[in-house]
Protein backbone atom coordinates (compact mmCIF):
# COMPACT_ATOMS: atom_id res chain seq x y z
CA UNK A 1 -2.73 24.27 -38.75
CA UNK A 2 -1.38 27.49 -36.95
CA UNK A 3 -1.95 26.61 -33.40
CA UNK A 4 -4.43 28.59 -30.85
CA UNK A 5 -3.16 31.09 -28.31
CA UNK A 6 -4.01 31.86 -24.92
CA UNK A 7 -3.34 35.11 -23.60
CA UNK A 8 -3.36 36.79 -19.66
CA UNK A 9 -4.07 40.57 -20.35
CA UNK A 10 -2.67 42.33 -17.35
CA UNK A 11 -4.71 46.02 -17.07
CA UNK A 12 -2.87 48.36 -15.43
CA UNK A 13 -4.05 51.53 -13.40
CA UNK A 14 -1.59 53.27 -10.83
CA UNK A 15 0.53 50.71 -10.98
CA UNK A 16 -1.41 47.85 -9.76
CA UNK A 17 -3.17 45.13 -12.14
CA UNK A 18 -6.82 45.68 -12.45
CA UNK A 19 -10.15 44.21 -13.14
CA UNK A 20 -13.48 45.72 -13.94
CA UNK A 21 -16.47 44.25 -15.59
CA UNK A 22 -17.86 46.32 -18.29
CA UNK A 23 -14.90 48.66 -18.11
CA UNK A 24 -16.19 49.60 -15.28
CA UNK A 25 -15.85 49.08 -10.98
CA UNK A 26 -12.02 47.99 -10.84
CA UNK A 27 -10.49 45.67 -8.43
CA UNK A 28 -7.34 45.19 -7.40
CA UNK A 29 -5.62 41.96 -9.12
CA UNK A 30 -2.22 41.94 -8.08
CA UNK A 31 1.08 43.36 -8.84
CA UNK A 32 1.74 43.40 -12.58
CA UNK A 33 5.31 41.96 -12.81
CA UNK A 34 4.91 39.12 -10.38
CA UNK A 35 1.72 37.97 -12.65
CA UNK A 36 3.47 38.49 -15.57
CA UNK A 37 6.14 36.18 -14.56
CA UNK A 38 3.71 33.19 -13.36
CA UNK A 39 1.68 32.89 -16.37
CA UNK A 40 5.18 33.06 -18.10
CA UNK A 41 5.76 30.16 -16.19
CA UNK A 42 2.76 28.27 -16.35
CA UNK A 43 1.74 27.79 -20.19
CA UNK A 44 0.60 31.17 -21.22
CA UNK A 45 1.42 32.14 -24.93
CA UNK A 46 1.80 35.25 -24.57
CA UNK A 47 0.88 37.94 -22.76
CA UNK A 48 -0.69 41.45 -23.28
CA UNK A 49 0.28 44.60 -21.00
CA UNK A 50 -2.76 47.71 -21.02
CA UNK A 51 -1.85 51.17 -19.30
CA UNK A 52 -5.73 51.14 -19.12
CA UNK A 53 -5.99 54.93 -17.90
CA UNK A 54 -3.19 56.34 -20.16
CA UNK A 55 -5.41 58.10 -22.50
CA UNK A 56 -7.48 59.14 -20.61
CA UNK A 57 -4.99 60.88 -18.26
CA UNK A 58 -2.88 62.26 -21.20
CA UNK A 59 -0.06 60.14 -20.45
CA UNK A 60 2.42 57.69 -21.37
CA UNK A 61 2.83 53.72 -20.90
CA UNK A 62 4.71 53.26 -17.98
CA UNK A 63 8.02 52.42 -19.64
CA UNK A 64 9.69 51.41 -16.32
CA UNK A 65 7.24 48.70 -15.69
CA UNK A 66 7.51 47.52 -19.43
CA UNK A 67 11.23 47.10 -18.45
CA UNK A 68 10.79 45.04 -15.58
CA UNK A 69 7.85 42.65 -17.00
CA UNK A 70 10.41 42.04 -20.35
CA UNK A 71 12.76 40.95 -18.11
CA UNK A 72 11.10 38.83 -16.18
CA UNK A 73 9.64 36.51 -19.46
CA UNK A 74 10.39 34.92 -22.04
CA UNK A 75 7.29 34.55 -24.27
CA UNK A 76 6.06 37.41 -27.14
CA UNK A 77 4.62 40.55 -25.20
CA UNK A 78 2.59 43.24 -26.04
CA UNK A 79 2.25 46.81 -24.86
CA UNK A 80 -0.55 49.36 -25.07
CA UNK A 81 -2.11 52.46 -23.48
CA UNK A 82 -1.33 56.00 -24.62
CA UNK A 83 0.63 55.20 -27.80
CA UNK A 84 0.16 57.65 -30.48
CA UNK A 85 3.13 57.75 -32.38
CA UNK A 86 6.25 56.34 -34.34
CA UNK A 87 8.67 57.47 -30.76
CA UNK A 88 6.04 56.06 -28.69
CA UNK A 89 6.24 52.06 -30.51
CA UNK A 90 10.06 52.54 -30.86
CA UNK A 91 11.00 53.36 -27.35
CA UNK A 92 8.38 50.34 -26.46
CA UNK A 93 9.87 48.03 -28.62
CA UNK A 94 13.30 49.11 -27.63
CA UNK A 95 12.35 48.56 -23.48
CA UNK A 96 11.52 44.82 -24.38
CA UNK A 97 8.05 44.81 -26.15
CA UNK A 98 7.28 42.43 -28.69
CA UNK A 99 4.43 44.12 -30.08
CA UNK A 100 2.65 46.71 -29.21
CA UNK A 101 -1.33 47.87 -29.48
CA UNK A 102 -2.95 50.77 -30.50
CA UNK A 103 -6.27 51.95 -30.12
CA UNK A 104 -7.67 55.23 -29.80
CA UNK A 105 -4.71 56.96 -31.76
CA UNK A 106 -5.63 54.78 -34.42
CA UNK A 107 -9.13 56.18 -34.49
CA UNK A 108 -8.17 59.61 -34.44
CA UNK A 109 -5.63 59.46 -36.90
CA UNK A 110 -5.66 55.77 -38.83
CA UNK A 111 -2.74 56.68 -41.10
CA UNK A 112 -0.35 55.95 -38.20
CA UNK A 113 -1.21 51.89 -38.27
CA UNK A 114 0.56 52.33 -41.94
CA UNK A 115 3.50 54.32 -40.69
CA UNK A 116 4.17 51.53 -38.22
CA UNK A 117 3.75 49.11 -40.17
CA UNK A 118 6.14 50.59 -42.78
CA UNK A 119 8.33 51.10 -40.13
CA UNK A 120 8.88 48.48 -37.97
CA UNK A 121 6.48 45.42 -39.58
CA UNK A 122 2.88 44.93 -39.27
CA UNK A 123 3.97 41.61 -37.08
CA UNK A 124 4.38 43.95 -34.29
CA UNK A 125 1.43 46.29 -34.78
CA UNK A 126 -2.09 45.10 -32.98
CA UNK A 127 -4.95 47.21 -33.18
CA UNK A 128 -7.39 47.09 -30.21
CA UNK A 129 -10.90 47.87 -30.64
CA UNK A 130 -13.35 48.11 -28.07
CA UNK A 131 -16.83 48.09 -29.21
CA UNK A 132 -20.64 47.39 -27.93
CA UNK A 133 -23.80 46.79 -29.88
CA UNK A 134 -26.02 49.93 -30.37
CA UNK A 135 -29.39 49.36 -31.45
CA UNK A 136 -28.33 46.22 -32.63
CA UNK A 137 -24.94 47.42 -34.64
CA UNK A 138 -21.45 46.79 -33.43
CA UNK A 139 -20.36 50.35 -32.67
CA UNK A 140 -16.17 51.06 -31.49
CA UNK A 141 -15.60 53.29 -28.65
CA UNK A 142 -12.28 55.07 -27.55
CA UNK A 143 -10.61 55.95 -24.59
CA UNK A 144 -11.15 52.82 -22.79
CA UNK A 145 -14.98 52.72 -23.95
CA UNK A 146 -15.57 55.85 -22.45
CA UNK A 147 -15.97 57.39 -25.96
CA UNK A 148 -18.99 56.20 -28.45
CA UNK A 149 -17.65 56.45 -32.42
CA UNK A 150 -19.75 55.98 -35.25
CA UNK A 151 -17.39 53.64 -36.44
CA UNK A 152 -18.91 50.04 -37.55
CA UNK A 153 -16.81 47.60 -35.97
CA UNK A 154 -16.27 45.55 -39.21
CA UNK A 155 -15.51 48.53 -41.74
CA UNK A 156 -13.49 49.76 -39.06
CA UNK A 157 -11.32 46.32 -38.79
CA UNK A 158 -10.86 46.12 -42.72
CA UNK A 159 -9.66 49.66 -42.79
CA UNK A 160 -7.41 48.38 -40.45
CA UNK A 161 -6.23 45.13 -42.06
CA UNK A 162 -5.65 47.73 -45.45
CA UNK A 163 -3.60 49.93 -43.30
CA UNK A 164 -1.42 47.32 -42.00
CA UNK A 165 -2.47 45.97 -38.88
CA UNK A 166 -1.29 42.43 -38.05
CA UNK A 167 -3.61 41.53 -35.62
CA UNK A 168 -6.72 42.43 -33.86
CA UNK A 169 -7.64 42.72 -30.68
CA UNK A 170 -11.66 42.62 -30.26
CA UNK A 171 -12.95 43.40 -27.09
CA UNK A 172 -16.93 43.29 -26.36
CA UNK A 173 -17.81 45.57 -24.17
CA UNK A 174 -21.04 44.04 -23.63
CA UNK A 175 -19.39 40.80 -22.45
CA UNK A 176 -16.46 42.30 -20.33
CA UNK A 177 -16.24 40.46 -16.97
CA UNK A 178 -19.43 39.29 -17.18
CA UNK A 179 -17.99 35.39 -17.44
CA UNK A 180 -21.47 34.65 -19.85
CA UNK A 181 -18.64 33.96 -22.97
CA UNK A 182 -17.24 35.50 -25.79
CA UNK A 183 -18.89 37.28 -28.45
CA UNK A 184 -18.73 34.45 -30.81
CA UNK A 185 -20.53 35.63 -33.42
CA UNK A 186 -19.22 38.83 -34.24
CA UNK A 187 -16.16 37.23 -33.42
CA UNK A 188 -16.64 34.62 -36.11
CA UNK A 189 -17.65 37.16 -38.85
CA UNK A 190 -14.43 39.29 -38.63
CA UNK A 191 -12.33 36.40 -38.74
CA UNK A 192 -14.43 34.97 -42.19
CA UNK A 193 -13.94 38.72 -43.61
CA UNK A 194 -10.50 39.65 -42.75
CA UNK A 195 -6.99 37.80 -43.33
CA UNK A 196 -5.53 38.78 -40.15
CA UNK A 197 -5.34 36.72 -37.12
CA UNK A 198 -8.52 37.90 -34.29
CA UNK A 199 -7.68 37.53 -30.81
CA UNK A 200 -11.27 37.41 -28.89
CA UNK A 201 -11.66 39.83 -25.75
CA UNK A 202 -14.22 39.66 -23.15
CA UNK A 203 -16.60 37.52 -21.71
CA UNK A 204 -14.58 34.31 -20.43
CA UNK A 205 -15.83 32.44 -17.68
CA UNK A 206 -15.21 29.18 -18.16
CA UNK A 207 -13.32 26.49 -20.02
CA UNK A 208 -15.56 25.99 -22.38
CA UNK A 209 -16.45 29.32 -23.52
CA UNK A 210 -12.53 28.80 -24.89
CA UNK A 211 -13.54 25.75 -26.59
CA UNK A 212 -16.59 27.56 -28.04
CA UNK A 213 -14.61 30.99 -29.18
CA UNK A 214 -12.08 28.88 -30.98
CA UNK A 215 -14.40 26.51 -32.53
CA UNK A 216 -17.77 28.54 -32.47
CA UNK A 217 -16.13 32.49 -32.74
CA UNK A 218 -13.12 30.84 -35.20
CA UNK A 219 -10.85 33.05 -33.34
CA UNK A 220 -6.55 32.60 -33.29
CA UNK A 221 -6.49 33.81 -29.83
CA UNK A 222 -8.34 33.88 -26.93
CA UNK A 223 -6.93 36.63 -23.93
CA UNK A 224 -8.70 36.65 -20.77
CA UNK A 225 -7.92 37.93 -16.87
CA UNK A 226 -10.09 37.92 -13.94
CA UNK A 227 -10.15 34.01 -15.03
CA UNK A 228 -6.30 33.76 -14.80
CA UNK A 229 -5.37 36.39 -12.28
CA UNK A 230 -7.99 34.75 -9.48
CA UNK A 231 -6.99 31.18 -10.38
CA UNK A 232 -10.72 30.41 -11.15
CA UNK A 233 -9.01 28.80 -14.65
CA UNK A 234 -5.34 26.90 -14.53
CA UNK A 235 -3.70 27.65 -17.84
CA UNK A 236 -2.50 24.09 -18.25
CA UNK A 237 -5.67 22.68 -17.68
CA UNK A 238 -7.36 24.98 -19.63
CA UNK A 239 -5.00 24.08 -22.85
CA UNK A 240 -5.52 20.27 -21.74
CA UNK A 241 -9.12 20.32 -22.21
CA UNK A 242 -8.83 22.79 -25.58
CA UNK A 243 -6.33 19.68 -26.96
CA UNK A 244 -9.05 17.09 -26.30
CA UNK A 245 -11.67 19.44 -28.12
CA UNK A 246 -9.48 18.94 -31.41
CA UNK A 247 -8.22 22.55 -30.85
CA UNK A 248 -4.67 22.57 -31.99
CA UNK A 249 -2.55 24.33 -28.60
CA UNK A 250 1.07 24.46 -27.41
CA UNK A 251 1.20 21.95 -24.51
CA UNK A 252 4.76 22.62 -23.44
């Protein structure tokens, strides 16, 4: 049995790591590199970087910083925020990335998740969707949820999987910093309808909400941050209590 993943996402805006609940009042959280080196340190699996206002401003990922957090660790990383092309994922990839996530490009023109994929590997290609529930449907939103699609949140992530994606990132927007849990059960019907691992988003709180999105949400990942970057949940002990709840984790 493949074994579960926990993974710090470090959101970035002007340089500084940030943290908002609901997308929405950011804090400061720290400096980006330094973080990215302790949870390298201290059990994370891997670790996802978000240039969280790079759409939005019309911008690039800060390649400089995605320099300085590859060199600093030594576990798979992935980079997104602003990437809308073949250039974009190859200088990434070439400044130390492991994988790299796309989002609102994807949206706006889906036949680039294929041209990735053909490219470099769909290993390497994670598609991040942000969505909320509308009068009761899942609905995805770009531009860091500041943009409501029409897009059904399942269709969306099989049209996805057929393009090539390797893995998706799920983020509820309704459960964003609010520490209530994951959204287990939409989590737990992508993962029964697609083939590709789901890495849940949003929502964690406490310990157990990881033992309920892996057993409850059946998801192959579990990313978090206000959790991690405010020490309110020690990555070891975190992956000590998933072991004793059966959940297959990497311990060293």
């Amino acid at each position: 049995m493949l074994t579960k993943r926990i993974i710090p996402c470090l959101d970035i805006k002007n340089g500084r790591t940030v943290k908002g609940i609901n997308f929405v009042d950011l804090k400061d959280a720290g400096d980006p590199v330094a973080l990215a080196k302790k949870y390298a340190q201290t059990g994370a699996d891997e670790l996802v970087f978000l240039d969280i206002s790079a759409t939005l401003e019309g911008r690039k990922t800060l390649i400089d910083m995605v320099l300085q957090v590859a060199k600093e660790v030594n576990i798979p990383f992935t980079v997104g925020g602003g990437v809308s092309s073949v250039e974009d994922v190859d200088l990434l990839l070439q400044s130390g990335a492991d994988k790299v996530a796309v989002n609102s490009a994807a949206i706006k023109r889906p036949e680039l998740i294929k041209e990735l994929s053909d490219k470099f590997g769909s290993q390497c290609v994670v598609v991040a969707i942000d969505a909320k529930q509308i009068k009761g449907e899942w609905k995805v939103h770009l531009a860091g949820g500041t943009i409501p699609t029409d897009l059904d949140l399942f269709t969306w992530a099989k049209t996805l999987e057929r393009l090539g994606a390797g893995e998706i990132l799920f983020t509820s927007m309704d459960h964003d910093g609010t520490k209530n849990g994951f959204a287990n059960t939409a989590l737990a019907r992508l993962s029964s309808e697609l083939h590709i691992p789901i890495i849940a988003s949003g929502g964690a709180g406490t310990t157990a909400h990881f033992v309920d999105t892996f057993q409850k949400g059946l998801a192959d990942a579990a990313l978090a941050a206000s959790v991690f970057h405010f020490e309110t949940i020690d990555i070891l002990e975190l992956k000590k209590e998933l072991q004793q709840n059966n959940i297959p984790i990497r311990l060293s």
